[in-house]
C-alpha atoms as a PDB file:
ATOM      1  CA  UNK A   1       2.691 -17.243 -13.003  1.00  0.00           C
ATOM      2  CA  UNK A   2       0.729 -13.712 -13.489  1.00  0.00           C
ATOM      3  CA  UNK A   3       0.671 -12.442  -9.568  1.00  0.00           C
ATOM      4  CA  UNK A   4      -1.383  -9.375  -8.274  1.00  0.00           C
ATOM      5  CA  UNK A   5      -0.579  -7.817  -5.290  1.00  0.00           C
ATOM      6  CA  UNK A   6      -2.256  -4.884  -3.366  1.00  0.00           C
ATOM      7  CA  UNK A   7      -0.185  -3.007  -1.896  1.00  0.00           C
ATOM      8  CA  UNK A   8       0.333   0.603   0.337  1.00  0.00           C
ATOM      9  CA  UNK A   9       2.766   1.824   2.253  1.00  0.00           C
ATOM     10  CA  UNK A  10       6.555   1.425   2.573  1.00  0.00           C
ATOM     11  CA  UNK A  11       5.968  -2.408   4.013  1.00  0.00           C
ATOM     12  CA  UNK A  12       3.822  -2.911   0.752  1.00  0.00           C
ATOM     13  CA  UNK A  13       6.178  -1.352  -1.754  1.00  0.00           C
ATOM     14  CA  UNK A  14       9.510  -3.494  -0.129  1.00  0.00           C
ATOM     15  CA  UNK A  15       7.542  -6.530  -0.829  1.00  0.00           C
ATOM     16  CA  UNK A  16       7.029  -5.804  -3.931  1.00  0.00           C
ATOM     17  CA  UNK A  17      10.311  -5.474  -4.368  1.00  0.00           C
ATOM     18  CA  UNK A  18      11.063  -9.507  -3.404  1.00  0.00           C
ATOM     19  CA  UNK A  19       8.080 -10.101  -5.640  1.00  0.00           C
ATOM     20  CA  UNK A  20       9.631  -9.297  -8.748  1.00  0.00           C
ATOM     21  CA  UNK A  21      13.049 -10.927  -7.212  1.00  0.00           C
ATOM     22  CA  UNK A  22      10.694 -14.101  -7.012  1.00  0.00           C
ATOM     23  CA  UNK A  23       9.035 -13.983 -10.234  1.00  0.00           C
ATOM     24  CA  UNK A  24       9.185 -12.274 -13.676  1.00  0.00           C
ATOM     25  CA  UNK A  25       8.069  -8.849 -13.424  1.00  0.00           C
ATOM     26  CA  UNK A  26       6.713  -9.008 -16.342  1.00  0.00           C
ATOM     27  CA  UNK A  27       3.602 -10.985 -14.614  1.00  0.00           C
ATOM     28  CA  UNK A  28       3.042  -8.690 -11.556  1.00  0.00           C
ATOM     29  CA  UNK A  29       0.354  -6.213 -11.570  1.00  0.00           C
ATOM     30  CA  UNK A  30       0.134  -3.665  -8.240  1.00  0.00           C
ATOM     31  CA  UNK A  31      -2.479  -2.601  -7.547  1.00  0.00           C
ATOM     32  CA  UNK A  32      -2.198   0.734  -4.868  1.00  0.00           C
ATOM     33  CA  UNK A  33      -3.940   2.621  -2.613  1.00  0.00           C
ATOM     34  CA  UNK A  34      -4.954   5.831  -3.403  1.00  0.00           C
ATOM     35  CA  UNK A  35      -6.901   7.120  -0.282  1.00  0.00           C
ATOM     36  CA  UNK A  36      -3.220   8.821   0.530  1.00  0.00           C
ATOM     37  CA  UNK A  37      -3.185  10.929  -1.937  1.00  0.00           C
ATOM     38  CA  UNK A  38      -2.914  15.131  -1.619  1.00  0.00           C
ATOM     39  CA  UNK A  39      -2.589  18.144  -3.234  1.00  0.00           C
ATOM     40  CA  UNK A  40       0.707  19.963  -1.527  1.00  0.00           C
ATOM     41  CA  UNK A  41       1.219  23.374  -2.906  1.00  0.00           C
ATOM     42  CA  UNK A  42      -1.319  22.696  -5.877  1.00  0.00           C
ATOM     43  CA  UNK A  43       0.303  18.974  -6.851  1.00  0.00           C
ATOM     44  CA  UNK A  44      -1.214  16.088  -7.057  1.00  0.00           C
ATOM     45  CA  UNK A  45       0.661  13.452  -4.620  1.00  0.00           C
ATOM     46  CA  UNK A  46       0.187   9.597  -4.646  1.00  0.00           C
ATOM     47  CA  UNK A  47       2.817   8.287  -1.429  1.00  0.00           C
ATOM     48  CA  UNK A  48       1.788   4.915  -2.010  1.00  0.00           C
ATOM     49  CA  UNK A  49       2.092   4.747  -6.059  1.00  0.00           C
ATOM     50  CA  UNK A  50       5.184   6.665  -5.908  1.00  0.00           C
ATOM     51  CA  UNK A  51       6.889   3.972  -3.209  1.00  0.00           C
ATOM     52  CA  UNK A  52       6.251   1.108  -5.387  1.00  0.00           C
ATOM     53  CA  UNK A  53       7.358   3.291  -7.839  1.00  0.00           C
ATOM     54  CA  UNK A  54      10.621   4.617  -6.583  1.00  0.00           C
ATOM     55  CA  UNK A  55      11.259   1.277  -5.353  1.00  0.00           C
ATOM     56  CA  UNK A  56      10.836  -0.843  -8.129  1.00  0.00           C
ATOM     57  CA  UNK A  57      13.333   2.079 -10.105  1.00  0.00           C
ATOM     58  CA  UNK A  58      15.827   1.451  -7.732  1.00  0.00           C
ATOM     59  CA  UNK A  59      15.182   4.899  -6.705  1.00  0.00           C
ATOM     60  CA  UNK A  60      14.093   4.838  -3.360  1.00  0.00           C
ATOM     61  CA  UNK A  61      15.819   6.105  -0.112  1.00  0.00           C
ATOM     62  CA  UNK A  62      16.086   2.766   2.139  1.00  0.00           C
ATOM     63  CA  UNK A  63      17.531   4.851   4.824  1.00  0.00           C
ATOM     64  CA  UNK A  64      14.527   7.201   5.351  1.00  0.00           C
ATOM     65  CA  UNK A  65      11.856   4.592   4.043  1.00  0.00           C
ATOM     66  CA  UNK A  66      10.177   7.013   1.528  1.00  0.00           C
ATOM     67  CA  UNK A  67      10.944   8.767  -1.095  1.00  0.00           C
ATOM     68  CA  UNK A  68      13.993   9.226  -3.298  1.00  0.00           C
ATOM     69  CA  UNK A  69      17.580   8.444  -2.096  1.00  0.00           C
ATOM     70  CA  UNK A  70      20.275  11.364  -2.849  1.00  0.00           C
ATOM     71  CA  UNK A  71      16.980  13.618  -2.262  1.00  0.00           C
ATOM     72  CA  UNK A  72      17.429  17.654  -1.556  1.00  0.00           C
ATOM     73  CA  UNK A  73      15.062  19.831  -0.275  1.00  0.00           C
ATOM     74  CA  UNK A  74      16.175  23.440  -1.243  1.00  0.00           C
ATOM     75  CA  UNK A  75      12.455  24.013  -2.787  1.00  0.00           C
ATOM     76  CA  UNK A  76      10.874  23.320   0.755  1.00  0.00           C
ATOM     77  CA  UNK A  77      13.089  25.362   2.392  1.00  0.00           C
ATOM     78  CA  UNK A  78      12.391  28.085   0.388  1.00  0.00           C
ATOM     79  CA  UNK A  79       8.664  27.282   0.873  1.00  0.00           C
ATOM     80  CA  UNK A  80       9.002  27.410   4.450  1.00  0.00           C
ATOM     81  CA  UNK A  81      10.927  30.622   4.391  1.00  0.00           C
ATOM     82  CA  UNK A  82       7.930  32.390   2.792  1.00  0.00           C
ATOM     83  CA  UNK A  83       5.442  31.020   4.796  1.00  0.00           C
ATOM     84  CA  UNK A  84       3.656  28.573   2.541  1.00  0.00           C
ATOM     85  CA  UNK A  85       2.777  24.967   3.157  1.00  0.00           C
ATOM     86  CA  UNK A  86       5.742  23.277   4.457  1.00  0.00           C
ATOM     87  CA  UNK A  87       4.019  20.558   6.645  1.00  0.00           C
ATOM     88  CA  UNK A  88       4.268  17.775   3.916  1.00  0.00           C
ATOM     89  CA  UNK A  89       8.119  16.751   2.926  1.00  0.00           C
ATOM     90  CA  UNK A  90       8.758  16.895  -0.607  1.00  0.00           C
ATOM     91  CA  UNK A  91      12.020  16.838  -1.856  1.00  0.00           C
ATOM     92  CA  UNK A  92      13.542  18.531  -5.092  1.00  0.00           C
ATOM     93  CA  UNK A  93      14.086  15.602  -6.855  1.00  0.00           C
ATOM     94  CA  UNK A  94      10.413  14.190  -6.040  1.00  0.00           C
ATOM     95  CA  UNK A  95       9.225  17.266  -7.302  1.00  0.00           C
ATOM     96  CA  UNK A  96       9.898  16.773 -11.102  1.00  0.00           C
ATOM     97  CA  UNK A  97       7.411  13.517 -11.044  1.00  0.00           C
ATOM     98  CA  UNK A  98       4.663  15.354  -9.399  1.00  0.00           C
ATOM     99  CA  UNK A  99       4.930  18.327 -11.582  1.00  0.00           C
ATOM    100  CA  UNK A 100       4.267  15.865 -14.348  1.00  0.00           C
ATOM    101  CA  UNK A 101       1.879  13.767 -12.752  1.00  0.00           C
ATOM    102  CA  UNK A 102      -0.473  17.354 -12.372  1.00  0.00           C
ATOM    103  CA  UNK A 103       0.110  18.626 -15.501  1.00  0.00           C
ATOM    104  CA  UNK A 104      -1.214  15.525 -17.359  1.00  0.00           C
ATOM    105  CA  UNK A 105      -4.517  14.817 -14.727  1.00  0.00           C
ATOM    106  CA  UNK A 106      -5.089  18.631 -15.644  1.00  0.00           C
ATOM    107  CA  UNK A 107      -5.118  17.856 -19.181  1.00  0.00           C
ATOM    108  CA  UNK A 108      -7.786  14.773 -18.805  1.00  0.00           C
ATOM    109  CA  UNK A 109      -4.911  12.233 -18.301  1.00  0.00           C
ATOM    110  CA  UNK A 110      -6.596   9.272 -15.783  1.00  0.00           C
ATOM    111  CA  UNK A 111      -4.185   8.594 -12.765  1.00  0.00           C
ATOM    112  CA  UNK A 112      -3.598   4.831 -14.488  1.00  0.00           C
ATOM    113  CA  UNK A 113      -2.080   6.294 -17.936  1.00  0.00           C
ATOM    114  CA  UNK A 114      -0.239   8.555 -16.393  1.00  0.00           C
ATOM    115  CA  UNK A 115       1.473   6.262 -13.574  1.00  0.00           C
ATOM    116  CA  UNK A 116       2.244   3.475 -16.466  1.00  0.00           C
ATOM    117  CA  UNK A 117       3.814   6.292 -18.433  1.00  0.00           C
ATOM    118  CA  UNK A 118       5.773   7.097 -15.629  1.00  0.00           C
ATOM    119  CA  UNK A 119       7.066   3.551 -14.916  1.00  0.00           C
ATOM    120  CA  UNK A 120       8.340   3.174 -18.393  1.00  0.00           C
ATOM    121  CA  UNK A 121       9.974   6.701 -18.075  1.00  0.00           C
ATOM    122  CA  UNK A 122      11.708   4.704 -15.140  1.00  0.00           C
ATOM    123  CA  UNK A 123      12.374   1.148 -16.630  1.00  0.00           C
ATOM    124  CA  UNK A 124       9.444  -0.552 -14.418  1.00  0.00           C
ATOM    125  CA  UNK A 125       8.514  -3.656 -15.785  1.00  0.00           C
ATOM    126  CA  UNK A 126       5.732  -4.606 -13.503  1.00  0.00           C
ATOM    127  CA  UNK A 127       2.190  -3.560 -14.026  1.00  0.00           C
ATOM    128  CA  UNK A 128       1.568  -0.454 -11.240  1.00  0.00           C
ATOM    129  CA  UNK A 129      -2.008   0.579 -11.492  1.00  0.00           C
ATOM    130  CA  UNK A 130      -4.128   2.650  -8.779  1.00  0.00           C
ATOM    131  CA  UNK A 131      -7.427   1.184  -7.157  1.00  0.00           C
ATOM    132  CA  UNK A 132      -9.170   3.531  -8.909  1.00  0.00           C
ATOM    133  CA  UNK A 133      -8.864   6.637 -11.288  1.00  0.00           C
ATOM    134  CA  UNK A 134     -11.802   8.194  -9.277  1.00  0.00           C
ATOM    135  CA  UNK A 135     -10.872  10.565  -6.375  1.00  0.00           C
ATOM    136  CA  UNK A 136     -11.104   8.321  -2.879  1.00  0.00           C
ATOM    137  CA  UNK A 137      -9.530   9.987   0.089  1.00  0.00           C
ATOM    138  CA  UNK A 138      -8.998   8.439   3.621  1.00  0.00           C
ATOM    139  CA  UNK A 139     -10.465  10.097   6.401  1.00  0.00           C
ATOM    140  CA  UNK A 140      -9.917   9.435   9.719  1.00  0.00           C
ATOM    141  CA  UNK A 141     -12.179  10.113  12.817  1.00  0.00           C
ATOM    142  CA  UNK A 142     -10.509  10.667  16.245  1.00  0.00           C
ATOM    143  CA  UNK A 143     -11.522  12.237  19.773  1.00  0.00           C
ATOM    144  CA  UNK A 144      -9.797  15.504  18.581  1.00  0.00           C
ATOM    145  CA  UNK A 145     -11.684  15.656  15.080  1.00  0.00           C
ATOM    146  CA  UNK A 146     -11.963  14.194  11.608  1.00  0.00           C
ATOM    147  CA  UNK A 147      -8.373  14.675   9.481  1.00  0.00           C
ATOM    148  CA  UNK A 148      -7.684  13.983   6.310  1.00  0.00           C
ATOM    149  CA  UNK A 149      -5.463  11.337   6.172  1.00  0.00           C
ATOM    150  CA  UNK A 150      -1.897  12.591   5.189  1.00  0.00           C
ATOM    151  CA  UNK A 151      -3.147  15.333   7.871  1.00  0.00           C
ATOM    152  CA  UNK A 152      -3.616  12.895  10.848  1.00  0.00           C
ATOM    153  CA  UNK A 153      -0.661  10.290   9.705  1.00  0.00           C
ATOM    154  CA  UNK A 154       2.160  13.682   9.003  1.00  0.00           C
ATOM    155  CA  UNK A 155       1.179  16.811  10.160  1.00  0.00           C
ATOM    156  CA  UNK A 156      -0.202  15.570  13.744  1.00  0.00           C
ATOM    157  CA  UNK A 157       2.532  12.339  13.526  1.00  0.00           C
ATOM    158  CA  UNK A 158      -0.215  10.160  13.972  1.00  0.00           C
ATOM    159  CA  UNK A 159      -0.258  10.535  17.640  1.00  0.00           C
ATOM    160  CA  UNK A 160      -4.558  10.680  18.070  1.00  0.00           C
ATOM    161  CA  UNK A 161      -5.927   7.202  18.829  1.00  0.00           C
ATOM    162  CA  UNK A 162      -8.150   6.101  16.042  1.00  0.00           C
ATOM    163  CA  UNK A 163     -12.323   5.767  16.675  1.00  0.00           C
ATOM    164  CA  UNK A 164     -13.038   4.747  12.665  1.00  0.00           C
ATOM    165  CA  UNK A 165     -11.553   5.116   9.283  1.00  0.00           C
ATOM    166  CA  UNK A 166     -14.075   6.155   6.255  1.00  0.00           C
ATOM    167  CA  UNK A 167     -13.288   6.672   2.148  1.00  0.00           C
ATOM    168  CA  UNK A 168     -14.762   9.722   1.090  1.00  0.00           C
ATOM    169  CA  UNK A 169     -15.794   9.198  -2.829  1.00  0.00           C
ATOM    170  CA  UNK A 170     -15.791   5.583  -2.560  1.00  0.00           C
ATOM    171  CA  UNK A 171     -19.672   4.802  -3.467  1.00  0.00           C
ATOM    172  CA  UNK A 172     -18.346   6.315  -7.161  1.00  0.00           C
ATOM    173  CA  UNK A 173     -15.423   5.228  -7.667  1.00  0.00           C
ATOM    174  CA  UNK A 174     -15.011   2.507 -10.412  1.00  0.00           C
ATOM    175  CA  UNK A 175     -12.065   0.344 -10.123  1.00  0.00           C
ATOM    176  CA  UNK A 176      -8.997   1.862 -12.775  1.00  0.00           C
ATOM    177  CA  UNK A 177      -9.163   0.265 -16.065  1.00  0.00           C
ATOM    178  CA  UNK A 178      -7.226  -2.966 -16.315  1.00  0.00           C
ATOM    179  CA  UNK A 179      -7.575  -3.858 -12.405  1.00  0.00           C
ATOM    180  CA  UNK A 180     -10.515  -6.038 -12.717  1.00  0.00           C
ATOM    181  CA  UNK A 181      -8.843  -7.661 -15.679  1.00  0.00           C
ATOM    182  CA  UNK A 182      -5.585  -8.207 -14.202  1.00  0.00           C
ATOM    183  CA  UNK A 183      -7.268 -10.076 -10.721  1.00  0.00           C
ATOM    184  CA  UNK A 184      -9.647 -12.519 -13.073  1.00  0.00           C
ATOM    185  CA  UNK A 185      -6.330 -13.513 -15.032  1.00  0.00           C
ATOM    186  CA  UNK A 186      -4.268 -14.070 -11.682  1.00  0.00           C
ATOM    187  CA  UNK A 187      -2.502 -17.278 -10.626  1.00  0.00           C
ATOM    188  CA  UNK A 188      -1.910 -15.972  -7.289  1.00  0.00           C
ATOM    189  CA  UNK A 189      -3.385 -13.131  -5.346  1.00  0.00           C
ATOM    190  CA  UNK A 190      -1.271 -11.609  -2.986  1.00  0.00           C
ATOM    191  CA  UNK A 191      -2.177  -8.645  -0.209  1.00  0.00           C
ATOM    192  CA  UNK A 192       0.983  -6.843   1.204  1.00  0.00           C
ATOM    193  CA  UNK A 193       2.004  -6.347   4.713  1.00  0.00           C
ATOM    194  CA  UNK A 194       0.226  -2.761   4.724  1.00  0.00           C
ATOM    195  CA  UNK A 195      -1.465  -1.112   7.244  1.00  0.00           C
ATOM    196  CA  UNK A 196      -4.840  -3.566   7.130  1.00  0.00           C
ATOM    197  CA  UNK A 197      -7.183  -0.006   7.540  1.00  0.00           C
ATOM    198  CA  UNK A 198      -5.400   2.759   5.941  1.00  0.00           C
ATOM    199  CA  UNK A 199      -3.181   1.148   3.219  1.00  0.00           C
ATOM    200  CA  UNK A 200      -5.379  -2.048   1.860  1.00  0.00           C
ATOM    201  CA  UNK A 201      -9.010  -0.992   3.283  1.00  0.00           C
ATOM    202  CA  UNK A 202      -8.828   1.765   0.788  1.00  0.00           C
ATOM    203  CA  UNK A 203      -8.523  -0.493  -2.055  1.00  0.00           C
ATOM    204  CA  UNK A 204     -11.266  -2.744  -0.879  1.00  0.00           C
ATOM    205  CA  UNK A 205     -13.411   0.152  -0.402  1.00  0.00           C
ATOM    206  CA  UNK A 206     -13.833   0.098  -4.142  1.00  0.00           C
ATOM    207  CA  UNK A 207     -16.664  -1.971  -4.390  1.00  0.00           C
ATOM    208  CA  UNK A 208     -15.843  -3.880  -7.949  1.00  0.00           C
ATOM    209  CA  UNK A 209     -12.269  -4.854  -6.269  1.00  0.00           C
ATOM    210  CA  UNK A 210     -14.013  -6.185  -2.939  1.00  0.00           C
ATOM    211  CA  UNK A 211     -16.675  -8.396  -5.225  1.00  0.00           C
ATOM    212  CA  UNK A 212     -13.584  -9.386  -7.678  1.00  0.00           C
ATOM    213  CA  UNK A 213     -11.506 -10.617  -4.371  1.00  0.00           C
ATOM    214  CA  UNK A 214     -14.650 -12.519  -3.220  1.00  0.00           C
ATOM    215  CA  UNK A 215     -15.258 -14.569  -6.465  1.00  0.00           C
ATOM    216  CA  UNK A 216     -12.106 -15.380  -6.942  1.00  0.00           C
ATOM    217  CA  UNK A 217     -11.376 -18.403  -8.672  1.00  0.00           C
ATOM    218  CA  UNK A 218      -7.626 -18.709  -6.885  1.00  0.00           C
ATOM    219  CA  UNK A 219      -6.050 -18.735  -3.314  1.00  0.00           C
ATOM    220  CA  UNK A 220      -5.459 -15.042  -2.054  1.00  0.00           C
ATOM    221  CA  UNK A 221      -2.702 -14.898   0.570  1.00  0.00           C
ATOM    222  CA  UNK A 222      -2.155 -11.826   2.748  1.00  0.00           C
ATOM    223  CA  UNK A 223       1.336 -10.993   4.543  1.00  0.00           C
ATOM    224  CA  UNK A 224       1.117  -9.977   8.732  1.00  0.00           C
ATOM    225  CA  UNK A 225       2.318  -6.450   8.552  1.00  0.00           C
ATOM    226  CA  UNK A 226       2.892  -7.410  12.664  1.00  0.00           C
ATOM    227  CA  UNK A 227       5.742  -9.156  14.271  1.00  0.00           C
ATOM    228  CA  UNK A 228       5.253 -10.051  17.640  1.00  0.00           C
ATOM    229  CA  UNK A 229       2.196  -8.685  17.381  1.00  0.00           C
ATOM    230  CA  UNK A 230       3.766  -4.856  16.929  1.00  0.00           C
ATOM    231  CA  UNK A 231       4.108  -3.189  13.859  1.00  0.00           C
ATOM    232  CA  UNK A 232       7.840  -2.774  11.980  1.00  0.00           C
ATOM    233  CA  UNK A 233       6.812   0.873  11.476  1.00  0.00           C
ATOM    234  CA  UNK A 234       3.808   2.951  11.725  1.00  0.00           C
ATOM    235  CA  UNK A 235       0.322   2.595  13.678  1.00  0.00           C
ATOM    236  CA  UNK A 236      -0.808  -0.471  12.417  1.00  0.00           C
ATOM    237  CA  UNK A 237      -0.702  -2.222  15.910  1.00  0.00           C
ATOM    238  CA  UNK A 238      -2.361   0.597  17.655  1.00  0.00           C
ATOM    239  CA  UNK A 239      -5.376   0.567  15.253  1.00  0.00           C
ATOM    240  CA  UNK A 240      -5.957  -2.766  15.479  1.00  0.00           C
ATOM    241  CA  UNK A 241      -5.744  -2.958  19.290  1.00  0.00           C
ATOM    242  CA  UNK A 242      -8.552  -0.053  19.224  1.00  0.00           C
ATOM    243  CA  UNK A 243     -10.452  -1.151  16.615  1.00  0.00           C
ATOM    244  CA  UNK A 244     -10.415  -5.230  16.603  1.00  0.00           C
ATOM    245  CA  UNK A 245      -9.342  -5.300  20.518  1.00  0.00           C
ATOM    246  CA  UNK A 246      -5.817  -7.177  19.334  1.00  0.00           C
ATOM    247  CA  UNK A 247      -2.869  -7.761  17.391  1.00  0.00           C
ATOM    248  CA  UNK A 248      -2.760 -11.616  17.316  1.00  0.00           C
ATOM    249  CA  UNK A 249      -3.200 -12.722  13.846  1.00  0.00           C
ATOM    250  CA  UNK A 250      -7.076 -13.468  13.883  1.00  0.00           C
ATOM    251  CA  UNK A 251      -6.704  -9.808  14.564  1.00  0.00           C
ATOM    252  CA  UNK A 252      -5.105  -9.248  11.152  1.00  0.00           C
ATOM    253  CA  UNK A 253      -7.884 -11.650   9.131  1.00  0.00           C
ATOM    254  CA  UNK A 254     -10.895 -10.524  10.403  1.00  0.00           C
ATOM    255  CA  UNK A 255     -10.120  -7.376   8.417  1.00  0.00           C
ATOM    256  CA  UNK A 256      -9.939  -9.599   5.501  1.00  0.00           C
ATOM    257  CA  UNK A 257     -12.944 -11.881   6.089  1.00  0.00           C
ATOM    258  CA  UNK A 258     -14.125 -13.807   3.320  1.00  0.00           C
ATOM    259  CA  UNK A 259     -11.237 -12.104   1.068  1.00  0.00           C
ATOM    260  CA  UNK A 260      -8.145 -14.585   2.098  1.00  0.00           C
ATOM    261  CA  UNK A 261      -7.208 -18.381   2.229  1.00  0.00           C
ATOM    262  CA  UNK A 262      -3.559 -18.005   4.135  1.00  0.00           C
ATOM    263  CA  UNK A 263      -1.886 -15.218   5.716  1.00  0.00           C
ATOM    264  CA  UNK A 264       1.972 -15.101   6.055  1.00  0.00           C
ATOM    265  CA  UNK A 265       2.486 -14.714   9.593  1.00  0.00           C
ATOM    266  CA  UNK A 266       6.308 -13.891  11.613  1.00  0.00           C
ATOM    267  CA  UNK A 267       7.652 -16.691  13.658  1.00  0.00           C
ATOM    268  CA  UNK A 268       7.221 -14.326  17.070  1.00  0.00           C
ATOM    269  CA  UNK A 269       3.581 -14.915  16.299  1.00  0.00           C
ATOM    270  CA  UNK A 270       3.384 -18.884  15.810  1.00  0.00           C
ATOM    271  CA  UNK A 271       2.378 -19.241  19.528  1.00  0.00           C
ATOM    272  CA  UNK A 272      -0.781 -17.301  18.412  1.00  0.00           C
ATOM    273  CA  UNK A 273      -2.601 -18.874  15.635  1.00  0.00           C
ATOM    274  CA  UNK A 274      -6.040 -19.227  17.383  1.00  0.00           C
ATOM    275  CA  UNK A 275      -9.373 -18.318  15.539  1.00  0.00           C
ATOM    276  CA  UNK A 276      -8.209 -18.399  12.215  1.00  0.00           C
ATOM    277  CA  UNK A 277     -12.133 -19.488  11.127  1.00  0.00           C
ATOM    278  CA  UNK A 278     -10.189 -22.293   8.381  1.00  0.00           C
ATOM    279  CA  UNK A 279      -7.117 -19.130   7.220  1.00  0.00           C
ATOM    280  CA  UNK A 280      -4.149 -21.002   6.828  1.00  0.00           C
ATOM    281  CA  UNK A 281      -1.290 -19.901   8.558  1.00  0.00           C
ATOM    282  CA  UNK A 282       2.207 -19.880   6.899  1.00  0.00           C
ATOM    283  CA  UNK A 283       4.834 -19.168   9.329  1.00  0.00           C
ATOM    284  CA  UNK A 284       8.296 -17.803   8.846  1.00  0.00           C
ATOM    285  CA  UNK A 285      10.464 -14.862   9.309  1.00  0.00           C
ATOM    286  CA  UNK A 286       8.941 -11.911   7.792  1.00  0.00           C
ATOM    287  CA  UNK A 287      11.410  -8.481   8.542  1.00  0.00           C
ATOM    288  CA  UNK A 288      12.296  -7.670   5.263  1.00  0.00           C
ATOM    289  CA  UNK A 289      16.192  -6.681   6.328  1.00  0.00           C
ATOM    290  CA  UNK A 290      17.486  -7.028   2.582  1.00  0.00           C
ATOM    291  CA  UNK A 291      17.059  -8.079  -0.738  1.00  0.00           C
ATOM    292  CA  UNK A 292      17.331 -11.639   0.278  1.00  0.00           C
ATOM    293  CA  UNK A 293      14.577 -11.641   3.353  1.00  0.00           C
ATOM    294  CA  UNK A 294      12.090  -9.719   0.789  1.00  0.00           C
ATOM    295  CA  UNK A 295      12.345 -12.496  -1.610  1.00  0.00           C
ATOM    296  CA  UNK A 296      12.071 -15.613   0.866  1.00  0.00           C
ATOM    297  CA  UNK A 297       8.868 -13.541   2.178  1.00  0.00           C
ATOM    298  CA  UNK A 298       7.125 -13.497  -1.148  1.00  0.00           C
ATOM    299  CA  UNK A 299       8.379 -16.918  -1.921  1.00  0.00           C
ATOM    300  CA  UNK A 300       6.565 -18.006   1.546  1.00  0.00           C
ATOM    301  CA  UNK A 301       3.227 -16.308   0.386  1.00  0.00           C
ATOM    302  CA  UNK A 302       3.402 -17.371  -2.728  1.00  0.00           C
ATOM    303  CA  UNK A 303       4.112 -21.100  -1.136  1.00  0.00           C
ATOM    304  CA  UNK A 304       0.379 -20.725  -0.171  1.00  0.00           C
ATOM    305  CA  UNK A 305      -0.947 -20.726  -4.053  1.00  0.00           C
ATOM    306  CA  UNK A 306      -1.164 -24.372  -5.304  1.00  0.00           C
ATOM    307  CA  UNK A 307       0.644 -24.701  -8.039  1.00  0.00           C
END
């Protein structure tokens, strides 16, 4: 079964994890958001690509929720001591990949050759490609201004209430080669339980992806990133309640109209499965505690794929 999933944040890249627990890695292709990425002391960072990344390694920190475990920070202390831009956390071992990851885009590299050289460097066998090799950046517009998106999320701790999210670049940008491809070929299309706005909206904001999603010729099942109608960790729940006036999961698919057949939702929620508009609902417990709860979850959403 050839699976693609798109995927952002830490909630995205831990399901990814039971994904390839569920089936052979071999047949996943992620595809990540993008509209996180930032240039921190003149280096090129992708948050979402390297989560997937560091997760799918074995690599990440599943204390913290990001980045890599047994990390150090003696470069961004040193940073800080001199005054430069210490705002953004990067750690000494995380360093090394974005070091290479800036040296090759400023040789001509495309983001997508240089993230699948970097998951071979790290024994990924899943396909990890970005939306798009095209520079798309999430902005978000609050009461107090319009911040660049690691800006509002880190530096200001996300604590401004949301008016509207926008993708600056994404009327250019061309999906990355192979995405297209990889969706048309898919037995099963699968959307994480990311932050709908800032995690998958980015991804859909490339046009060719939105139109590939809409002709599909298979199911596409997205995972609640809510339980109980809150979020496990970030914002989600707060944008939605602004921006959609809810977290039940109609809530959750109407930011996915016309793009999904089923959403995965948690049992807290099964009380609340009202104005669907024909979504199936596939209930079951969806906190991804361990190894084990990741892989029932992506066994569930994949349950919503005919075989």
């Amino acid at each position: 079964m050839k699976v693609v999933v798109l995927s952002g944040g830490v909630g995205g890249a831990r399901f990814v994890q039971g994904l390839v627990d569920a089936v052979d890695a071999r047949d996943v292709t992620v595809v990540g958001n993008v509209g996180d990425d930032v240039e921190v002391l003149g280096l090129h960072v992708s948050p979402d690509l390297d989560s997937v990344l560091y997760a799918l390694a074995g690599l990440n920190d599943e204390e913290r929720g990001w980045g890599r475990a047994g990390e150090s920070w003696q470069a961004l202390e040193t940073v800080r001591v001199l005054g430069g831009e210490g705002w953004f956390a990067l750690g000494d071992r995380d360093l090394g990949l974005h070091l290479v990851r800036t040296a090759a885009l400023r040789a001509g590299e495309p983001l997508s050759a240089v993230t699948a050289r970097l998951a071979a460097a790290y024994g990924v066998e899943a396909r990890l490609l970005p939306a798009t090799d095209g520079r798309l950046r999430t902005w978000i517009d609050t009461a107090a201004g319009s911040f660049p998106f690691q800006e509002w999320f880190v530096a200001r701790g996300h604590r401004d209430d949301v008016d509207g999210v926008r993708f600056e670049g994404a009327d250019a940008a061309a999906p990355a080669a192979g995405v297209l491809e990889a969706i048309d070929a898919a037995d099963a299309l699968l959307i994480a339980p990311s932050n709908p706005y800032v995690s998958i909206a980015p991804i859909l904001a490339v046009a060719a992806v939105r139109d590939a999603l809409e002709r599909r010729r298979v199911p596409c099942v997205a995972v609640s990133p809510l339980i109980g109608g809150r979020a496990v960790k970030g914002p989600a729940d707060r944008m939605l309640t602004r921006l959609d006036g809810g977290t039940a999961p109609r809530h959750v698919t109407s930011c996915y109209k016309g793009l999904i057949d089923a959403i995965v939702v948690d049992e807290a929620d099964a009380d609340d499965l009202a104005g669907l508009d024909g979504v199936q609902a596939i209930v079951t417990r969806t906190l991804m505690v361990d190894a084990g709860a990741r892989r029932r979850l992506a066994e569930a959403a994949l349950g919503g794929v005919p075989a």
